[in-house]
N, C-alpha and C. Protein backbone atom coordinates (compact mmCIF):
# COMPACT_ATOMS: atom_id res chain seq x y z
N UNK A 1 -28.34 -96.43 -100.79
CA UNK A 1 -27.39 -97.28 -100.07
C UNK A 1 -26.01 -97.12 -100.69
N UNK A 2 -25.27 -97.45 -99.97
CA UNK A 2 -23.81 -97.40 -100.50
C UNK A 2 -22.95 -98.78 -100.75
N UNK A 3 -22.07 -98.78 -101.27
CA UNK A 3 -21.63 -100.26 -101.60
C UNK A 3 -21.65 -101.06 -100.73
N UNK A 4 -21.57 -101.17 -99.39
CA UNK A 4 -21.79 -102.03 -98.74
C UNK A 4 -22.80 -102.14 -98.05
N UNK A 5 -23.70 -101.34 -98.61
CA UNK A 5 -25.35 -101.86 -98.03
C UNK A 5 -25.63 -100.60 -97.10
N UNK A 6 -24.56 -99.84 -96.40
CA UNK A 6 -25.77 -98.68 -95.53
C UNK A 6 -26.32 -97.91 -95.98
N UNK A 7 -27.84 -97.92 -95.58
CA UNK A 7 -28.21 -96.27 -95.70
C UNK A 7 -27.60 -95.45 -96.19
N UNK A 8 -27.89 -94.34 -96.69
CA UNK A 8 -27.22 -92.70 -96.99
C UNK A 8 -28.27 -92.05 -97.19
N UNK A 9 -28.35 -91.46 -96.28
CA UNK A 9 -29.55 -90.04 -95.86
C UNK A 9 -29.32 -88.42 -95.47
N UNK A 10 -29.76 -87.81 -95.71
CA UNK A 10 -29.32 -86.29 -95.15
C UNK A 10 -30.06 -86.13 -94.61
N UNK A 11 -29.16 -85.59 -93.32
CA UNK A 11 -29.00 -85.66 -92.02
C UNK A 11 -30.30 -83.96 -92.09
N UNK A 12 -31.08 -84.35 -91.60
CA UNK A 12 -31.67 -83.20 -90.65
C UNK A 12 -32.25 -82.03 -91.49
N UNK A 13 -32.71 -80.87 -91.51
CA UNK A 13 -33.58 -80.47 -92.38
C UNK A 13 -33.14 -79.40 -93.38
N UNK A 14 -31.90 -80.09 -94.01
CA UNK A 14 -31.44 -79.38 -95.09
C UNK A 14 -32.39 -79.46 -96.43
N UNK A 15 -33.36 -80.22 -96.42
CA UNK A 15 -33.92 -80.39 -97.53
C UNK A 15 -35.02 -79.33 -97.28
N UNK A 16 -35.50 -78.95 -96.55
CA UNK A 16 -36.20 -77.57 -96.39
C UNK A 16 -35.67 -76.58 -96.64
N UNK A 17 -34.66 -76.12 -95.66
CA UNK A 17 -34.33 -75.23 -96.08
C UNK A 17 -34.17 -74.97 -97.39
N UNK A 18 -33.07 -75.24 -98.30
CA UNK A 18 -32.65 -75.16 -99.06
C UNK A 18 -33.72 -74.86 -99.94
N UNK A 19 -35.06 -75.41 -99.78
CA UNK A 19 -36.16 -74.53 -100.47
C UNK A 19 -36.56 -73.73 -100.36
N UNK A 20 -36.49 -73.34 -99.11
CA UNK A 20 -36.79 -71.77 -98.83
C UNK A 20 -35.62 -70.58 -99.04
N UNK A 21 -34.21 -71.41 -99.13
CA UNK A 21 -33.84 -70.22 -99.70
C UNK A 21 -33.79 -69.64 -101.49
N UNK A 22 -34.44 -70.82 -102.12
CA UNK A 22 -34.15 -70.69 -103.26
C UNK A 22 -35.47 -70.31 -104.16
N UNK A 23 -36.20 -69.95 -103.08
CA UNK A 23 -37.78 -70.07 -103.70
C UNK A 23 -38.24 -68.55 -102.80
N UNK A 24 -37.41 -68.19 -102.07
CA UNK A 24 -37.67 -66.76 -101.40
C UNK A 24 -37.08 -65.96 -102.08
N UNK A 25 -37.08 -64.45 -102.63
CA UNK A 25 -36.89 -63.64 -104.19
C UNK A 25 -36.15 -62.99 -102.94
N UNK A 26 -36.57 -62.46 -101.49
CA UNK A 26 -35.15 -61.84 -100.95
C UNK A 26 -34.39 -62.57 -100.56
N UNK A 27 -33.72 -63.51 -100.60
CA UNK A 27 -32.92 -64.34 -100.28
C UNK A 27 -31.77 -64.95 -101.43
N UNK A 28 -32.25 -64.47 -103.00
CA UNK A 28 -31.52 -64.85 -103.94
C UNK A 28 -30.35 -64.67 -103.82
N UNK A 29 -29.81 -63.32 -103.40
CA UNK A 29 -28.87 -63.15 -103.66
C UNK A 29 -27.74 -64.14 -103.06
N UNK A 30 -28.01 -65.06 -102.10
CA UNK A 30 -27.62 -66.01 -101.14
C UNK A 30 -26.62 -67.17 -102.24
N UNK A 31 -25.80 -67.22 -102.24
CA UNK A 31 -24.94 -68.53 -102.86
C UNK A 31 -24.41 -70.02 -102.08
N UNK A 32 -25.27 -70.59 -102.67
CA UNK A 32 -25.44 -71.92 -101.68
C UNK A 32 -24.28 -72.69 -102.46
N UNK A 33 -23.43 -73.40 -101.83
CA UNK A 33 -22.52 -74.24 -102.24
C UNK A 33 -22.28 -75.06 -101.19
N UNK A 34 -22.22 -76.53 -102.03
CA UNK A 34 -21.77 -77.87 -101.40
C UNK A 34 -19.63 -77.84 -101.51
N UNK A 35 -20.06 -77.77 -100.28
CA UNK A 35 -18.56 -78.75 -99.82
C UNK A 35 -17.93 -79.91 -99.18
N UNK A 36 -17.62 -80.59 -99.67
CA UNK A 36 -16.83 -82.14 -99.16
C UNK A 36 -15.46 -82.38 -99.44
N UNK A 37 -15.02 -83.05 -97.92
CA UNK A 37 -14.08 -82.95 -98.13
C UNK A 37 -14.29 -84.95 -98.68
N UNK A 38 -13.98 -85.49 -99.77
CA UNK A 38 -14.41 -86.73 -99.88
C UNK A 38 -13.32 -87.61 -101.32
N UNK A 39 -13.16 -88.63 -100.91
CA UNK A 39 -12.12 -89.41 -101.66
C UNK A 39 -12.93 -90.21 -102.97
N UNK A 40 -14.28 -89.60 -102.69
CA UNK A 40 -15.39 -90.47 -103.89
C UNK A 40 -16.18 -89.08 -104.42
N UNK A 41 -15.74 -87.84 -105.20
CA UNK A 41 -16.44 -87.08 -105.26
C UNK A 41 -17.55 -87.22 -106.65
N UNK A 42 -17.21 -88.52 -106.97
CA UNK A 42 -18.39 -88.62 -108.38
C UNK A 42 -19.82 -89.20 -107.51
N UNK A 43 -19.49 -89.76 -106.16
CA UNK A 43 -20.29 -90.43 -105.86
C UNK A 43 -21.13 -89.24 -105.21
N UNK A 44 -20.34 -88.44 -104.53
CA UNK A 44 -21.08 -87.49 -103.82
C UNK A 44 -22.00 -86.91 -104.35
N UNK A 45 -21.21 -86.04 -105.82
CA UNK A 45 -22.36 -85.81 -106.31
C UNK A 45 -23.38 -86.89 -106.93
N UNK A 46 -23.19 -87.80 -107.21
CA UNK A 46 -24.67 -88.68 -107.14
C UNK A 46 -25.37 -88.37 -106.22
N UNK A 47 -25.41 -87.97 -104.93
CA UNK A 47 -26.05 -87.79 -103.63
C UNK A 47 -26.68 -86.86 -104.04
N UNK A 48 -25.76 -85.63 -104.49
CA UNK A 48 -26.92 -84.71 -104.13
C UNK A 48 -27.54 -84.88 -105.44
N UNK A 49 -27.54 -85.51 -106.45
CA UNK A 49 -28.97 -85.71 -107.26
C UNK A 49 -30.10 -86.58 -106.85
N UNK A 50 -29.58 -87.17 -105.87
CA UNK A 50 -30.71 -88.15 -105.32
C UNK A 50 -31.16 -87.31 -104.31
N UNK A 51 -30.92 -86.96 -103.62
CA UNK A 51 -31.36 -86.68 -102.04
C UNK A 51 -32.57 -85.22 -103.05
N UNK A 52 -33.81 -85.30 -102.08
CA UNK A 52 -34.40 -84.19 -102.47
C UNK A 52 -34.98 -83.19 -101.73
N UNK A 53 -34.99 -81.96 -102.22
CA UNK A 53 -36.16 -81.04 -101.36
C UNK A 53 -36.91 -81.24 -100.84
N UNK A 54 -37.40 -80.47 -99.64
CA UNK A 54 -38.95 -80.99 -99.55
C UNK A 54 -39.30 -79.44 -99.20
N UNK A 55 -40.64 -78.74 -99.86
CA UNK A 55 -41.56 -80.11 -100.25
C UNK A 55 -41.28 -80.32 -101.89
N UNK A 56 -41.11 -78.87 -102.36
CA UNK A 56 -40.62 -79.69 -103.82
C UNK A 56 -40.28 -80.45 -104.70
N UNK A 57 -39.86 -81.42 -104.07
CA UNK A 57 -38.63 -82.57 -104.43
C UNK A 57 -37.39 -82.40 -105.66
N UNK A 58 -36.98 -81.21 -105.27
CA UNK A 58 -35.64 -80.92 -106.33
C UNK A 58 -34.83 -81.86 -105.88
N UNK A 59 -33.59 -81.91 -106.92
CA UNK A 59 -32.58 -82.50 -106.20
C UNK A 59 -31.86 -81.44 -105.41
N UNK A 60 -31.76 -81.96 -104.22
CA UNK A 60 -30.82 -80.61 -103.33
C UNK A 60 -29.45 -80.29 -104.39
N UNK A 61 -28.78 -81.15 -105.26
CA UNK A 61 -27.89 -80.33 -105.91
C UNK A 61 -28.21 -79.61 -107.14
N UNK A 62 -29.59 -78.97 -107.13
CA UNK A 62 -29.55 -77.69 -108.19
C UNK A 62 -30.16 -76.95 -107.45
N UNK A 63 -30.03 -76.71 -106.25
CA UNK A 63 -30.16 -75.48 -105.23
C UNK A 63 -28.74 -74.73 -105.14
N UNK A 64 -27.74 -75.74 -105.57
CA UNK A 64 -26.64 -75.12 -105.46
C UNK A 64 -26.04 -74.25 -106.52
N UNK A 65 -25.42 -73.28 -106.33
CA UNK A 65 -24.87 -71.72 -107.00
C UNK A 65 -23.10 -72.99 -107.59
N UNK A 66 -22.52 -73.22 -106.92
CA UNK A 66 -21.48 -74.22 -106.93
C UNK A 66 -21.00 -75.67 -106.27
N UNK A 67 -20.00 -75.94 -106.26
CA UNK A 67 -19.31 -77.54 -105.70
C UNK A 67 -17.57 -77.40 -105.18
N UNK A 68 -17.62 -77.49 -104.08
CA UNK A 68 -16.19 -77.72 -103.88
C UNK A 68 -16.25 -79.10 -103.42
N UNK A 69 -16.39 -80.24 -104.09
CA UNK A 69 -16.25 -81.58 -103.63
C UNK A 69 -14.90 -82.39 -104.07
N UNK A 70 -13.80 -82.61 -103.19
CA UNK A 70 -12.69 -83.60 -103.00
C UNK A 70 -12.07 -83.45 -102.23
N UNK A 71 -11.09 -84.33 -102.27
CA UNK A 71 -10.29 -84.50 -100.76
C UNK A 71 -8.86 -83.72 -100.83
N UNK A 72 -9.39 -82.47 -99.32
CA UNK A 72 -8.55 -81.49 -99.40
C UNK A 72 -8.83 -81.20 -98.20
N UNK A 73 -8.18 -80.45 -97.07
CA UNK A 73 -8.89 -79.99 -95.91
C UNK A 73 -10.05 -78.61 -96.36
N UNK A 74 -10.95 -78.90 -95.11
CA UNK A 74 -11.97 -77.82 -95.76
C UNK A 74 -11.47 -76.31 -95.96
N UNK A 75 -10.12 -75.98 -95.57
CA UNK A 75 -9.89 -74.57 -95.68
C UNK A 75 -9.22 -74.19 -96.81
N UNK A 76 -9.05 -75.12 -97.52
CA UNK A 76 -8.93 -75.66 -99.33
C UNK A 76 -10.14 -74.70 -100.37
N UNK A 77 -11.44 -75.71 -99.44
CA UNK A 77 -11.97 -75.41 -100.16
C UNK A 77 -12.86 -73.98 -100.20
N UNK A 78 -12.47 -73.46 -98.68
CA UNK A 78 -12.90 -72.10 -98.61
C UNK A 78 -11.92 -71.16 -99.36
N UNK A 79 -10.89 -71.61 -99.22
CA UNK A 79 -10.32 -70.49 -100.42
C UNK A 79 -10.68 -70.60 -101.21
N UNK A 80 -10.70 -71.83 -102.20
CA UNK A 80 -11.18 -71.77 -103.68
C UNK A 80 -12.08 -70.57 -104.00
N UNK A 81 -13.27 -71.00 -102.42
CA UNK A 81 -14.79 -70.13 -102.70
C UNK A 81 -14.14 -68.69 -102.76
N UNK A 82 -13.65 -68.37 -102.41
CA UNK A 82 -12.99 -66.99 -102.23
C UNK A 82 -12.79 -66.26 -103.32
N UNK A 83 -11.57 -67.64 -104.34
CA UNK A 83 -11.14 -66.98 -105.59
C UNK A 83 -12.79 -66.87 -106.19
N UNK A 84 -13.12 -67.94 -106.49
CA UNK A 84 -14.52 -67.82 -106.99
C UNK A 84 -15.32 -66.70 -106.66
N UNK A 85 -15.66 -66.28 -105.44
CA UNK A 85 -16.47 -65.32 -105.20
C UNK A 85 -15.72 -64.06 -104.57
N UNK A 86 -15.09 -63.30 -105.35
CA UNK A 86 -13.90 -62.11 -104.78
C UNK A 86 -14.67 -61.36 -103.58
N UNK A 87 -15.90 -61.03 -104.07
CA UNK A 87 -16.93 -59.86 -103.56
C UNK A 87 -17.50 -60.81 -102.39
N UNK A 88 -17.39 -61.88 -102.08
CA UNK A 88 -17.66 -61.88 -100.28
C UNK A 88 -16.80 -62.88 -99.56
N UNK A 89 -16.29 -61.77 -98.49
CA UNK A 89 -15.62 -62.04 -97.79
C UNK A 89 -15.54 -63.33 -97.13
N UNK A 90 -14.46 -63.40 -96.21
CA UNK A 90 -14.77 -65.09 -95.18
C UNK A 90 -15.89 -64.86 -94.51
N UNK A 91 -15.78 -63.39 -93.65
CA UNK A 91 -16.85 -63.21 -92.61
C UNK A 91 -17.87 -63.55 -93.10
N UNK A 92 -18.58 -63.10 -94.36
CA UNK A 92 -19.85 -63.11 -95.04
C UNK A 92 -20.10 -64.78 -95.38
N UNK A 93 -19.37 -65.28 -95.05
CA UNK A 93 -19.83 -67.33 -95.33
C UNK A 93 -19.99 -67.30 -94.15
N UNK A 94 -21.22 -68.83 -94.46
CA UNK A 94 -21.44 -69.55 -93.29
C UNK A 94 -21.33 -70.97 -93.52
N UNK A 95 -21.22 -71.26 -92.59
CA UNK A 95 -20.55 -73.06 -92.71
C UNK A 95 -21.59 -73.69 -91.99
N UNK A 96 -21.85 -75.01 -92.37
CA UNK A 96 -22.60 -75.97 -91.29
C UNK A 96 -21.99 -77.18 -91.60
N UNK A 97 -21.32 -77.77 -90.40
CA UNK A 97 -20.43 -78.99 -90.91
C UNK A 97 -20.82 -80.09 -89.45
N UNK A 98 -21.17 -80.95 -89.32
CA UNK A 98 -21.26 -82.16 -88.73
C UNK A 98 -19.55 -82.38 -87.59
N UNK A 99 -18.79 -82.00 -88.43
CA UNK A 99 -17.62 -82.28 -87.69
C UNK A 99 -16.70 -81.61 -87.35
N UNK A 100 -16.36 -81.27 -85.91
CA UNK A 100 -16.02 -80.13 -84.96
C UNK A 100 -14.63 -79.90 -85.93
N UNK A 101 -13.83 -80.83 -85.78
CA UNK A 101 -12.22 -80.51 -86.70
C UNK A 101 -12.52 -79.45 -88.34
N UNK A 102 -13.62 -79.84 -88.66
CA UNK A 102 -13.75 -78.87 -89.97
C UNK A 102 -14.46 -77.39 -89.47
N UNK A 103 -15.10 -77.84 -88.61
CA UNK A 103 -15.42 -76.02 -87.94
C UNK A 103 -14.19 -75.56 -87.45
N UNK A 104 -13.40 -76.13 -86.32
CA UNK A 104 -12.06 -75.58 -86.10
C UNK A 104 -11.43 -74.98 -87.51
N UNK A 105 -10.96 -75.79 -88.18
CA UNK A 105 -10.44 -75.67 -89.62
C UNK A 105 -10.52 -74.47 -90.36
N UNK A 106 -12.35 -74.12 -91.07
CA UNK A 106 -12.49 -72.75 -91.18
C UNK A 106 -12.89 -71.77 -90.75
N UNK A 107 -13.17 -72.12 -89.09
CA UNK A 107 -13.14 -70.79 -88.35
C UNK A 107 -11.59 -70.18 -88.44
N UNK A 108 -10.86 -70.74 -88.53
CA UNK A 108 -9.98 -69.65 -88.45
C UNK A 108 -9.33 -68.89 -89.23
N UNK A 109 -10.51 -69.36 -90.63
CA UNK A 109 -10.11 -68.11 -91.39
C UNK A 109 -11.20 -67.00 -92.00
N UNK A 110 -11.97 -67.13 -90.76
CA UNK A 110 -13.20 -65.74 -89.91
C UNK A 110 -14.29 -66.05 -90.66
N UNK A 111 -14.71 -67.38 -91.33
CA UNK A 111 -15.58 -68.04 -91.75
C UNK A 111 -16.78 -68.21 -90.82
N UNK A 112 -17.50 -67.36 -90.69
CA UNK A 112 -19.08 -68.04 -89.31
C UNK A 112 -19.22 -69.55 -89.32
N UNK A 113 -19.13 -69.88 -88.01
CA UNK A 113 -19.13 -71.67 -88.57
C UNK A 113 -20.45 -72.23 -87.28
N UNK A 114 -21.32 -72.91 -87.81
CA UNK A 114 -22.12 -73.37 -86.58
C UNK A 114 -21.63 -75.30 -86.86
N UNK A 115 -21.52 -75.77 -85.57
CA UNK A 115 -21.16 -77.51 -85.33
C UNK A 115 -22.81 -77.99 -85.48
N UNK A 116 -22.98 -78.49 -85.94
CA UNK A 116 -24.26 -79.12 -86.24
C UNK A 116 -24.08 -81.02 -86.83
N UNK A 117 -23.57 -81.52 -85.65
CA UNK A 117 -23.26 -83.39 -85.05
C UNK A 117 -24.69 -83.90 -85.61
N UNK A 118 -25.80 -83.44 -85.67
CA UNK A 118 -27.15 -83.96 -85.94
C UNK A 118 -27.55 -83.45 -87.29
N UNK A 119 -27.08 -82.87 -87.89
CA UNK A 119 -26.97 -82.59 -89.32
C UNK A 119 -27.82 -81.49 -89.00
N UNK A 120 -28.05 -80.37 -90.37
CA UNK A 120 -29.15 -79.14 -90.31
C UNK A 120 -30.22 -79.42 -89.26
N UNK A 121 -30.72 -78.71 -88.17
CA UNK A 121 -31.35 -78.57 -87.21
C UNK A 121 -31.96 -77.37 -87.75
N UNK A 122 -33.60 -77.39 -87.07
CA UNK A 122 -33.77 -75.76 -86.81
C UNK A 122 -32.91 -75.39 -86.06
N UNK A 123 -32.43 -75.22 -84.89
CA UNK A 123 -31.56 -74.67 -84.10
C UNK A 123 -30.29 -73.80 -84.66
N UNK A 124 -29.52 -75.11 -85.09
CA UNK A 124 -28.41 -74.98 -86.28
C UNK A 124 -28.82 -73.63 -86.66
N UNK A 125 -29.79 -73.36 -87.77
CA UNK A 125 -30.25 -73.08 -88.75
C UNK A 125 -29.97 -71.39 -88.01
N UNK A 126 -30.95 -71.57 -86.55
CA UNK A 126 -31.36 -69.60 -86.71
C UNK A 126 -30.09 -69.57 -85.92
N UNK A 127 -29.12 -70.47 -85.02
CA UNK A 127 -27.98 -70.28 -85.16
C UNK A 127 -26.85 -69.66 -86.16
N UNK A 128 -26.96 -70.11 -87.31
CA UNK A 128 -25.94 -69.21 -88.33
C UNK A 128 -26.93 -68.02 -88.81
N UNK A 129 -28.27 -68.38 -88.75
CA UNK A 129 -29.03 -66.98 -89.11
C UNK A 129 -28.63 -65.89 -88.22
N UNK A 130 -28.20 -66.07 -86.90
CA UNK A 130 -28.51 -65.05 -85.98
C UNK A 130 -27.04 -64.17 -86.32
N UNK A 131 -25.43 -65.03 -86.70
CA UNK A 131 -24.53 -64.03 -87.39
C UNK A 131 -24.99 -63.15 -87.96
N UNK A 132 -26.20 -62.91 -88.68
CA UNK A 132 -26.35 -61.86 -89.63
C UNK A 132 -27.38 -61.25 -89.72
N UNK A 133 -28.68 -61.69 -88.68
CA UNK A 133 -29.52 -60.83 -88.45
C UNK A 133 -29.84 -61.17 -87.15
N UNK A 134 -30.16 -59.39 -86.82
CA UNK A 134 -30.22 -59.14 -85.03
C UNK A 134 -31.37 -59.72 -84.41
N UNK A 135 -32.51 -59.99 -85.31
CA UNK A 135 -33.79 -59.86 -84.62
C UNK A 135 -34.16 -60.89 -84.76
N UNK A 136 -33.87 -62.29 -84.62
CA UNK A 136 -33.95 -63.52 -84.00
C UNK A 136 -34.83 -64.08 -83.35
């Protein structure tokens, strides 16, 4: 819950995934990073130590390679990732963001972006899969 009592849940089946990409040996090479754009980023990351895998029950934040969490527009924090990671490109990210203005945001700097309003979906999911592999 959050200070004023709601819920705080993740949205939709990021907690799977995120095990399968980190527990599949071809898939390592994959760099998973959390981004928020957020005015409470100590809290956030509290989240992702709480929120967990399934079925594993990691905390979804040590699936992650890095953190771009604070308040910045998200194309902030795709550069950062950039300096951070020289060797892949915008094209080579993929984004999944809940909110259309942050897909606008870093699509246009050739970032693959899928809108996912219902949080990680399968759909979502072979949606940004399908940028990068044909056979779907």
């Amino acid at each position: 819950m959050d200070k004023s009592g709601h819920v705080v849940r993740l949205l939709g089946i990021s907690g799977e995934i995120l095990d399968d990409v980190k527990s599949h040996p071809s898939l390592q090479p994959i760099k998973v990073v959390w981004v928020s754009c957020t005015d409470e980023p100590v809290w956030a990351k509290e989240c992702l130590e709480k929120f967990r895998t399934v079925p594993s029950g990691n905390p979804i934040g040590s699936a992650a390679d890095g953190y771009e969490i604070f308040s910045a527009n998200k194309q902030v924090h795709f550069k950062n990732l950039r300096a951070k990671y020289p060797s892949i490109d915008f094209s080579e990210m993929l984004f999944f963001d809940n909110e259309y203005g942050n897909i606008r945001s870093v699509s246009q700097l050739g970032v693959r972006c899928v809108h996912c309003p219902d949080g990680m979906t399968s759909p979502a999911w072979l949606e940004g899969l399908s940028f990068f592999v044909d056979d779907l």
